[in-house]
Protein backbone atom coordinates (compact mmCIF):
# COMPACT_ATOMS: atom_id res chain seq x y z
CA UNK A 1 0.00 0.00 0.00
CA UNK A 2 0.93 2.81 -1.01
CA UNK A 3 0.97 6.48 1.32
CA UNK A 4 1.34 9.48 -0.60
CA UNK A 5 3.21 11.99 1.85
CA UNK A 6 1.84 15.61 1.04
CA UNK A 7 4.89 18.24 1.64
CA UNK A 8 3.50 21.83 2.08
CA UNK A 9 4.70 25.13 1.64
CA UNK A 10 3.67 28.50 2.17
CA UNK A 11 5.16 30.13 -1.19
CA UNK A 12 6.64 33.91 -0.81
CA UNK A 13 4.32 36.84 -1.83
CA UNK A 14 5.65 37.65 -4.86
CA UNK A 15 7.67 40.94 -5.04
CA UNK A 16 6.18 44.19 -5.37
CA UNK A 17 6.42 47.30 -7.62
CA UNK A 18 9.94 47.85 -8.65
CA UNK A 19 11.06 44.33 -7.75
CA UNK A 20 11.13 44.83 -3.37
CA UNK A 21 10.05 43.01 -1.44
CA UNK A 22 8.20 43.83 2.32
CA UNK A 23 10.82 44.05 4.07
CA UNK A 24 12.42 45.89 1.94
CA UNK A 25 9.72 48.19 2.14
CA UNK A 26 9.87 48.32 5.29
CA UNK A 27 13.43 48.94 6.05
CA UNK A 28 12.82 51.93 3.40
CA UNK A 29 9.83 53.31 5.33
CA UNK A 30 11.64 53.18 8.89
CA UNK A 31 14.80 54.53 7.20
CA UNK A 32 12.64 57.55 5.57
CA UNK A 33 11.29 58.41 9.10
CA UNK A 34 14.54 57.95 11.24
CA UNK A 35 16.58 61.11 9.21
CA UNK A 36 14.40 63.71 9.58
CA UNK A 37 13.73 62.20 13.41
CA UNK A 38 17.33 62.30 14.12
CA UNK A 39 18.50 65.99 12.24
CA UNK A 40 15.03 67.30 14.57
CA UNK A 41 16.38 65.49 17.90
CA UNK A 42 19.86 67.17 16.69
CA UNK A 43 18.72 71.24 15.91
CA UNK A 44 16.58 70.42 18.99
CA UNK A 45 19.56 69.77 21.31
CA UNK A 46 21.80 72.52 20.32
CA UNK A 47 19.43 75.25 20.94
CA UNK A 48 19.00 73.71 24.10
CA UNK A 49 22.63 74.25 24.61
CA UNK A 50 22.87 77.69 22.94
CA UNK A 51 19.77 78.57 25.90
CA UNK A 52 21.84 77.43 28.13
CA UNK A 53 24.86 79.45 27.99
CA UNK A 54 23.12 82.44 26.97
CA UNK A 55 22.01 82.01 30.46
CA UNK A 56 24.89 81.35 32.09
CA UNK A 57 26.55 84.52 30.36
CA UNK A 58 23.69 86.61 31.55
CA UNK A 59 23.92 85.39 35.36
CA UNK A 60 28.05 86.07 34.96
CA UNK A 61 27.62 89.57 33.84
CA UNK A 62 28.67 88.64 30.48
CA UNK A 63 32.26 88.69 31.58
CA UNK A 64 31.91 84.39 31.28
CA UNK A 65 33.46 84.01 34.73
CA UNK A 66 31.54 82.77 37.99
CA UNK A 67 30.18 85.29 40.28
CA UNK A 68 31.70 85.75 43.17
CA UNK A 69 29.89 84.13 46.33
CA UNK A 70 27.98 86.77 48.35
CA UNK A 71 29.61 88.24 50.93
CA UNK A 72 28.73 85.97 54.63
CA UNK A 73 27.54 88.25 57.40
CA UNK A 74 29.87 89.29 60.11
CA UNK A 75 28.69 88.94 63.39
CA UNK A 76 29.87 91.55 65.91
CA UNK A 77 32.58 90.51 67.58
CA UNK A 78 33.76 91.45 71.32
CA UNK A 79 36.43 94.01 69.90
CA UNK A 80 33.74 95.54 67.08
CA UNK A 81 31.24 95.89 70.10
CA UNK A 82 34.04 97.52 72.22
CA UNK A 83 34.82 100.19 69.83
CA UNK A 84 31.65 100.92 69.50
CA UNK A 85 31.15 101.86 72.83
CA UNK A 86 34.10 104.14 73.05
CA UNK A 87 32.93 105.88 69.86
CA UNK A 88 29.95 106.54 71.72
CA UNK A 89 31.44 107.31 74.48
CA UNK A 90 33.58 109.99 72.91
CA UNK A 91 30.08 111.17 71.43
CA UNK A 92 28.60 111.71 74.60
CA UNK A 93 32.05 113.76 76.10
CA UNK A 94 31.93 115.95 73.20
CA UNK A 95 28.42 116.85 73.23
CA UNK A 96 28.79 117.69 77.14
CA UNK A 97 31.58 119.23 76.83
CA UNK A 98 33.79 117.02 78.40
CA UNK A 99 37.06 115.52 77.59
CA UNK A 100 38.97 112.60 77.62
CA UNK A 101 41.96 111.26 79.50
CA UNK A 102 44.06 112.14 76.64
CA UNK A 103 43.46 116.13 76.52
CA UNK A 104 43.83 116.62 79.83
CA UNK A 105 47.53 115.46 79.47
CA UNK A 106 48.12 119.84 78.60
CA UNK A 107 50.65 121.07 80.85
CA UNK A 108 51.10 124.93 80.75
CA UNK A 109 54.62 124.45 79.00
CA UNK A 110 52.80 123.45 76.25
CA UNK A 111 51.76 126.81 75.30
CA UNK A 112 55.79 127.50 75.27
CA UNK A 113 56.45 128.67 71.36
CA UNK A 114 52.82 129.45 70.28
CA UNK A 115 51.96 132.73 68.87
CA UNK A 116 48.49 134.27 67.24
CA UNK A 117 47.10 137.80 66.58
CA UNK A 118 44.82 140.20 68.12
CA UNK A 119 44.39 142.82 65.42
CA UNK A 120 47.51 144.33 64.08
CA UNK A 121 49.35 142.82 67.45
CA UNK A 122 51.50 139.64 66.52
CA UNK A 123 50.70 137.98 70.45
CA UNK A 124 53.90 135.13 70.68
CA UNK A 125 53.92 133.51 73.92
CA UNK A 126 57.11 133.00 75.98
CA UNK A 127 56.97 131.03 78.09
CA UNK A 128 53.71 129.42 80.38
CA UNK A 129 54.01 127.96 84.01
CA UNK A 130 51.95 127.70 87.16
CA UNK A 131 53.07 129.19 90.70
CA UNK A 132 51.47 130.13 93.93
CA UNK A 133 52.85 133.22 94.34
CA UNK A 134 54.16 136.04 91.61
CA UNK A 135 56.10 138.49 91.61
CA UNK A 136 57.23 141.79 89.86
CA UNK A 137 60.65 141.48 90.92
CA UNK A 138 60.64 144.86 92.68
CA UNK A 139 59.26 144.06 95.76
CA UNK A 140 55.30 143.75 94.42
CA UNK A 141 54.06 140.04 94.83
CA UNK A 142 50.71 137.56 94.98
CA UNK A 143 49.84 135.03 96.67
CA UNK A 144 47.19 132.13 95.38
CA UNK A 145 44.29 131.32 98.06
CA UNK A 146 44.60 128.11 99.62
CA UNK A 147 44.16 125.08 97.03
CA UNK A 148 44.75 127.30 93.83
CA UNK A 149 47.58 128.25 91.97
CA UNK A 150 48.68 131.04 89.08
CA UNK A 151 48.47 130.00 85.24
CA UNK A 152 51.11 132.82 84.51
CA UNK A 153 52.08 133.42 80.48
CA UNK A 154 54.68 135.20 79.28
CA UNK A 155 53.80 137.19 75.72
CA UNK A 156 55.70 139.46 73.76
CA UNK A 157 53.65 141.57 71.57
CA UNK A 158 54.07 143.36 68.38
CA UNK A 159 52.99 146.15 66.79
CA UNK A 160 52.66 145.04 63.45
CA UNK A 161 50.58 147.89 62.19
CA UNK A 162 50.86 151.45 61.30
CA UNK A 163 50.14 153.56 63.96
CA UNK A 164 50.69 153.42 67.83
CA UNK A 165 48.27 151.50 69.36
CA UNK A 166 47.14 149.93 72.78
CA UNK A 167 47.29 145.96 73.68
CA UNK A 168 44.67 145.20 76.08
CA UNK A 169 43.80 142.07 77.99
CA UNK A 170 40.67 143.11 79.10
CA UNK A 171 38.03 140.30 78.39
CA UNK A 172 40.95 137.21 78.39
CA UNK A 173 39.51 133.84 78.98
CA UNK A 174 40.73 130.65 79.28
CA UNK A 175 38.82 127.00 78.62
CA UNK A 176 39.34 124.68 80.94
CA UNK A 177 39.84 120.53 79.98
CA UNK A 178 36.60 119.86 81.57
CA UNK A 179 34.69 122.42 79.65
CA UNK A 180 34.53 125.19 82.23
CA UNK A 181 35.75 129.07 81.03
CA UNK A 182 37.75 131.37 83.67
CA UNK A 183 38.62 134.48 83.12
CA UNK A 184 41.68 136.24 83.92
CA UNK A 185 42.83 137.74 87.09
CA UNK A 186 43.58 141.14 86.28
CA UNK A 187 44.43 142.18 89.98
CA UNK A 188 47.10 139.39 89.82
CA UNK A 189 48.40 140.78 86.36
CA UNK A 190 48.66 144.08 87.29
CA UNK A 191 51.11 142.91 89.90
CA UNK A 192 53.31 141.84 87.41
CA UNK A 193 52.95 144.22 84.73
CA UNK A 194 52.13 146.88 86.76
CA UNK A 195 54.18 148.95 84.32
CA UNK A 196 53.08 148.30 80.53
CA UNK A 197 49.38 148.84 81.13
CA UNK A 198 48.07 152.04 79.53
CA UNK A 199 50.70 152.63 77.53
CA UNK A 200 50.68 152.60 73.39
CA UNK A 201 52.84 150.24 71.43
CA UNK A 202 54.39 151.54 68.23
CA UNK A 203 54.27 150.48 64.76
CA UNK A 204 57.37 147.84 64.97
CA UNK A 205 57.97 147.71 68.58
CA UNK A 206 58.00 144.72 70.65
CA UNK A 207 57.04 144.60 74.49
CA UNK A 208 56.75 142.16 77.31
CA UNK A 209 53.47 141.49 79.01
CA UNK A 210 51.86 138.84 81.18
CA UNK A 211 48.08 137.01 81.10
CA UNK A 212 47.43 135.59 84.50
CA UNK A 213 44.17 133.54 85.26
CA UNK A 214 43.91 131.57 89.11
CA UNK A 215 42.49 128.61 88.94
CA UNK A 216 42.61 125.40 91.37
CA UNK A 217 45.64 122.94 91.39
CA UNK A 218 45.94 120.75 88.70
CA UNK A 219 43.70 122.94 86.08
CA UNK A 220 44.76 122.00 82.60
CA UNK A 221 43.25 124.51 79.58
CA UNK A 222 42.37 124.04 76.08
CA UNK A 223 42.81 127.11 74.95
CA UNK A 224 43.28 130.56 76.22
CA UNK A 225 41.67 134.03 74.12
CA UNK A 226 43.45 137.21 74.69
CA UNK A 227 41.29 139.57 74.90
CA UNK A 228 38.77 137.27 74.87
CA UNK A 229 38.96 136.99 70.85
CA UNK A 230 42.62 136.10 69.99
CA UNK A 231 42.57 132.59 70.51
CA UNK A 232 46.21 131.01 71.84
CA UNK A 233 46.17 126.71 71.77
CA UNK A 234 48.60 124.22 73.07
CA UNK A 235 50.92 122.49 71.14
CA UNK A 236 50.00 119.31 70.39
């Protein structure tokens, strides 16, 4: 007996226009579609990047370096907070008139050398010292009360104008470290220049007078104003 063995097979779809086949086609297709995928995923991603640095420039400042980091805030310290209370503290002395350990370090021979003017007078101070008791050298002398003492300074004055004319220190005043004003003690300087008061000084000449003011031990001025307007400071 005989079987007769029946051998299939699926034939291939015959080719298509132009001789491809499907998968050709297909390849073709997905080809077609990938290039114009893959030049849009690339102008895509450089104007990502172009965005991005025109960014970065901006934040820079356009100068392309990093910014510097902001500056970290400093806490007050103990010496910051101590110099800030001595700046106030100065404040305070100068808008009450008082003065600090440093300016009352003015001993009289500080005023030794200084000079200003009182009108056409050229005032040039001598010499300045303290004392408790002065003296004309002719037999006329002072004493200070109890506790006080003589501010005694020396001038020599000058006529710098051009007529005679009369020096006065009527009006003097001296500014003490502690903000109080004296005035001068014109009994105690008429015992010492007992014989230059009254009298004119000529254009050109040069005499010797004396300012006197009594104050209590240890007084230290600022400043003294002949005549109450010629101002005469210490040396610093």
């Amino acid at each position: 007996m005989w079987v007769t063995v029946y051998m299939g097979y699926q034939q291939a779809p015959p080719p298509g226009p132009g001789g491809e086949g499907p998968d050709q086609r297909s390849s073709r297709i997905a080809l077609a579609v990938a290039v114009p995928l893959s030049v849009f995923l690339a102008v895509l991603l450089c104007l990502a990047t172009g965005i991005a640095l025109t960014m970065m420039v901006v934040h820079t400042g356009g100068s392309g370096e990093e910014a510097p980091p902001a500056a970290e805030s400093e806490e007050p310290g103990p010496e910051k907070e101590e110099a800030e209370e001595e700046s106030d503290e100065e404040d305070e002395e100068r808008a009450s008139g008082r003065r600090g350990p440093a300016e009352h370090e003015v001993p009289p021979s500080s005023y030794d050398g200084t000079s200003t003017w009182s009108g056409n007078f050229r005032v040039e101070c001598e010499t300045a010292y303290t004392d408790t008791t002065i003296t004309d050298g002719m037999g006329s002398s002072q004493t200070a009360p109890s506790g006080s003492e003589f501010h005694i300074y020396r001038l020599h004055v000058t006529n710098e104008g051009d007529v005679p004319d009369l020096f006065d220190t009527v009006g003097t005043t001296a500014t003490t470290t502690d903000g109080r004003e004296l005035t001068h003690d014109e009994e105690a300087e008429w015992t010492v220049a007992w014989d230059y008061f009254g009298d004119d000084i000529d254009p050109g000449q040069t005499v010797t007078t004396y300012v006197v003011l009594t104050a209590p031990e240890g007084t230290r001025f600022t400043e003294v104003r002949i005549g109450g307007s010629a101002v005469l400071e210490p040396r610093t």
